[in-house]
Protein backbone atom coordinates (compact mmCIF):
# COMPACT_ATOMS: atom_id res chain seq x y z
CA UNK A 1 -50.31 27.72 -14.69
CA UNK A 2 -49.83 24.40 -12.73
CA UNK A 3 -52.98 23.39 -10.53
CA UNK A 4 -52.69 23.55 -7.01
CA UNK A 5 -52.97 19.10 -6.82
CA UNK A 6 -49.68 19.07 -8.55
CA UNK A 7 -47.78 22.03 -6.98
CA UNK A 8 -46.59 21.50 -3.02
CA UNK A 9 -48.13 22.85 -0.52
CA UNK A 10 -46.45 26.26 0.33
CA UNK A 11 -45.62 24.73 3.58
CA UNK A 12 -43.58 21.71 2.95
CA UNK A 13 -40.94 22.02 5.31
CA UNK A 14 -39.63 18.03 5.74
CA UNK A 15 -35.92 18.70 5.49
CA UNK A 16 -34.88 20.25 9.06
CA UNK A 17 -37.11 23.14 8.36
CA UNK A 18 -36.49 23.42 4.47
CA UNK A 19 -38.09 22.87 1.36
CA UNK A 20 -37.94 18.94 0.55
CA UNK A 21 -35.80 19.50 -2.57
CA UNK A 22 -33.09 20.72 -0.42
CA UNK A 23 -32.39 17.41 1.17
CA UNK A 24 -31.69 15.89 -2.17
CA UNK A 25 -29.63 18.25 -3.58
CA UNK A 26 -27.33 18.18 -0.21
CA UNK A 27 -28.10 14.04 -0.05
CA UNK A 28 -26.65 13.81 -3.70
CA UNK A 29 -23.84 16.23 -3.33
CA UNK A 30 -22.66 14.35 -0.43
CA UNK A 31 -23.02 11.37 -2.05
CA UNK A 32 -20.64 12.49 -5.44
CA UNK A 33 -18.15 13.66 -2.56
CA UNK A 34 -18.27 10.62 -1.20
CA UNK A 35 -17.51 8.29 -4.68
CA UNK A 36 -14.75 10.52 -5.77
CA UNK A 37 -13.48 10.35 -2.22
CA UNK A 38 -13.47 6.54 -2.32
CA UNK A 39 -12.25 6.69 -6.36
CA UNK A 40 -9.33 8.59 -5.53
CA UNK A 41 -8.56 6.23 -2.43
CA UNK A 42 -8.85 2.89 -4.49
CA UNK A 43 -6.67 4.65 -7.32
CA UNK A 44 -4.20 5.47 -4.93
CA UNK A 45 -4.18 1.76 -2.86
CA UNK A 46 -4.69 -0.86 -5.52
CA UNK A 47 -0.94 0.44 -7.19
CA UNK A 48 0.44 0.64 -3.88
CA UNK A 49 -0.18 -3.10 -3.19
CA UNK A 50 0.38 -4.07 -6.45
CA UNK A 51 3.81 -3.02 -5.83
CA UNK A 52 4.60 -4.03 -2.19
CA UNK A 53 3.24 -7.36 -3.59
CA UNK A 54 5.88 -7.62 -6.64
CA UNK A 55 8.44 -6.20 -5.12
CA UNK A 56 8.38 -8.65 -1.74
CA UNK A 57 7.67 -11.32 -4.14
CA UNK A 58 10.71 -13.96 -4.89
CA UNK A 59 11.65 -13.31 -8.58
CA UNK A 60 10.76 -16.84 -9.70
CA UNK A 61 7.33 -16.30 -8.81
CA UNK A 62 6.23 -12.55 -9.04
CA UNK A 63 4.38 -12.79 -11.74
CA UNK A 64 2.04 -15.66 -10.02
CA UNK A 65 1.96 -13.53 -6.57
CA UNK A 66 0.69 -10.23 -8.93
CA UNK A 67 -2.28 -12.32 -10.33
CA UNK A 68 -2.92 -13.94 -6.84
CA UNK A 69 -3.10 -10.18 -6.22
CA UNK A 70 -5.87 -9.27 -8.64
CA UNK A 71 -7.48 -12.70 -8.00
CA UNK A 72 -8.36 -11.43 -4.80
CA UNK A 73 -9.64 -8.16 -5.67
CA UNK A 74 -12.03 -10.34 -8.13
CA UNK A 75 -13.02 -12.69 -5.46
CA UNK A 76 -13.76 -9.92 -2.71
CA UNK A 77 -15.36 -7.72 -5.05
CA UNK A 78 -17.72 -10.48 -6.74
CA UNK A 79 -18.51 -11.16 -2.37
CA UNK A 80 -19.48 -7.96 -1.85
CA UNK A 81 -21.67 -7.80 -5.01
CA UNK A 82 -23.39 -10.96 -3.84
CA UNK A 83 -23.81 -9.63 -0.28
CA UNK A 84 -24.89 -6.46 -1.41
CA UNK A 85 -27.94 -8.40 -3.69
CA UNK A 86 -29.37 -9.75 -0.21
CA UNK A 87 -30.22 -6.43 0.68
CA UNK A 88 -33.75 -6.53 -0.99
CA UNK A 89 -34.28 -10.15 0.06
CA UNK A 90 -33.52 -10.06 3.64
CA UNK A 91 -34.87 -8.18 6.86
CA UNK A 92 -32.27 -5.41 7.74
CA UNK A 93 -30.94 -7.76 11.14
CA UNK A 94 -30.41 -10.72 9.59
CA UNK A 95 -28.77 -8.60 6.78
CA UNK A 96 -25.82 -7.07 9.53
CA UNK A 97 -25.45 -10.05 11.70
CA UNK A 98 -24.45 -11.97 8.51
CA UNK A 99 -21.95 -9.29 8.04
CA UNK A 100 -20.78 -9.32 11.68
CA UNK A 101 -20.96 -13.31 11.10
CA UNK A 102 -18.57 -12.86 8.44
CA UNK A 103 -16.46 -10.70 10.23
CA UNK A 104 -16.20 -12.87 13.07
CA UNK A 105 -15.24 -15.92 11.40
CA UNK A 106 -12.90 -14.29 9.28
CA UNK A 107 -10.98 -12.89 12.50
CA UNK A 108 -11.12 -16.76 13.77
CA UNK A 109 -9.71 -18.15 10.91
CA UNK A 110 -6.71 -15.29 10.62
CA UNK A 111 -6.05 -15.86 14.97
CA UNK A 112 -5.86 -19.19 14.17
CA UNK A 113 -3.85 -18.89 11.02
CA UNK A 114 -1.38 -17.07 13.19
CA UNK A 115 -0.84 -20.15 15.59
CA UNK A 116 0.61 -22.21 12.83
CA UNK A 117 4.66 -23.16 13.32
CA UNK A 118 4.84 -20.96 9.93
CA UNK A 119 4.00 -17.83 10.86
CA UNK A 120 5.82 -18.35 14.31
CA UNK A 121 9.27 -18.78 12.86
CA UNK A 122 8.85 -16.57 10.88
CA UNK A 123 8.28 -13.66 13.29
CA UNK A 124 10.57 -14.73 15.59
CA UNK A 125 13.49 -14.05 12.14
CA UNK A 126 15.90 -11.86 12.96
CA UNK A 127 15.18 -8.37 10.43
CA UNK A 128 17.10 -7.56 7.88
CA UNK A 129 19.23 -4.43 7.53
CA UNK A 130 19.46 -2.38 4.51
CA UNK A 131 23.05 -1.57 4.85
CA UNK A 132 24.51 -4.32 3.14
């Protein structure tokens, strides 16, 4: 028999009126959904753009824009490991506003990207028609 100072009190109801162990089970249940949601979506987008990448990719160089490709996916997942270490070492605000910080600066740099002669030109191109 297990003594009553180990046991829960027959009354634990902390889980919107259920026992405790409840909320687990449903809080790890949702959270397996959730990574093989997110699995199955990264499976699905990393060939995707692995392909749009080689395939709009001159010839000469396709092989150089496929590892610029995965060079990325290095770079922004080693980022989001680092950013995802300051979690323990930082108050929760400062935490988000570096995100939104990040975020912010990131947009600033692409709007300003986007003013450059380069991209200009090259939006103003007439398109291409696939029926020659």
């Amino acid at each position: 028999m297990i003594p009553s100072s180990v046991s829960p009190p027959p009354d634990d109801r902390a889980f919107l009126g259920h026992p405790r162990g409840l909320g687990y089970i449903a809080f790890t249940e949702a959270w397996e959904r959730f990574s093989l949601l997110n699995s199955i979506g990264f499976s699905n987008v990393f060939p995707v753009g692995l392909a749009l990448y080689s395939k709009s990719a001159p010839k000469a160089v396709a092989g150089t824009i496929m590892g610029v490709y995965y060079l990325h996916l290095f770079a922004g997942n080693n980022l989001v490991g680092w950013l995802g270490g300051l979690l323990e070492k930082m108050p929760g605000t400062q935490f988000w506003l570096l995100h939104v910080g990040l975020v912010g600066g990131s947009a600033a740099v692409m709007f300003l990207a986007s003013r450059l002669p380069v991209f200009r030109v090259a939006a103003l191109a007439p398109p291409k028609s696939n029926l020659e």
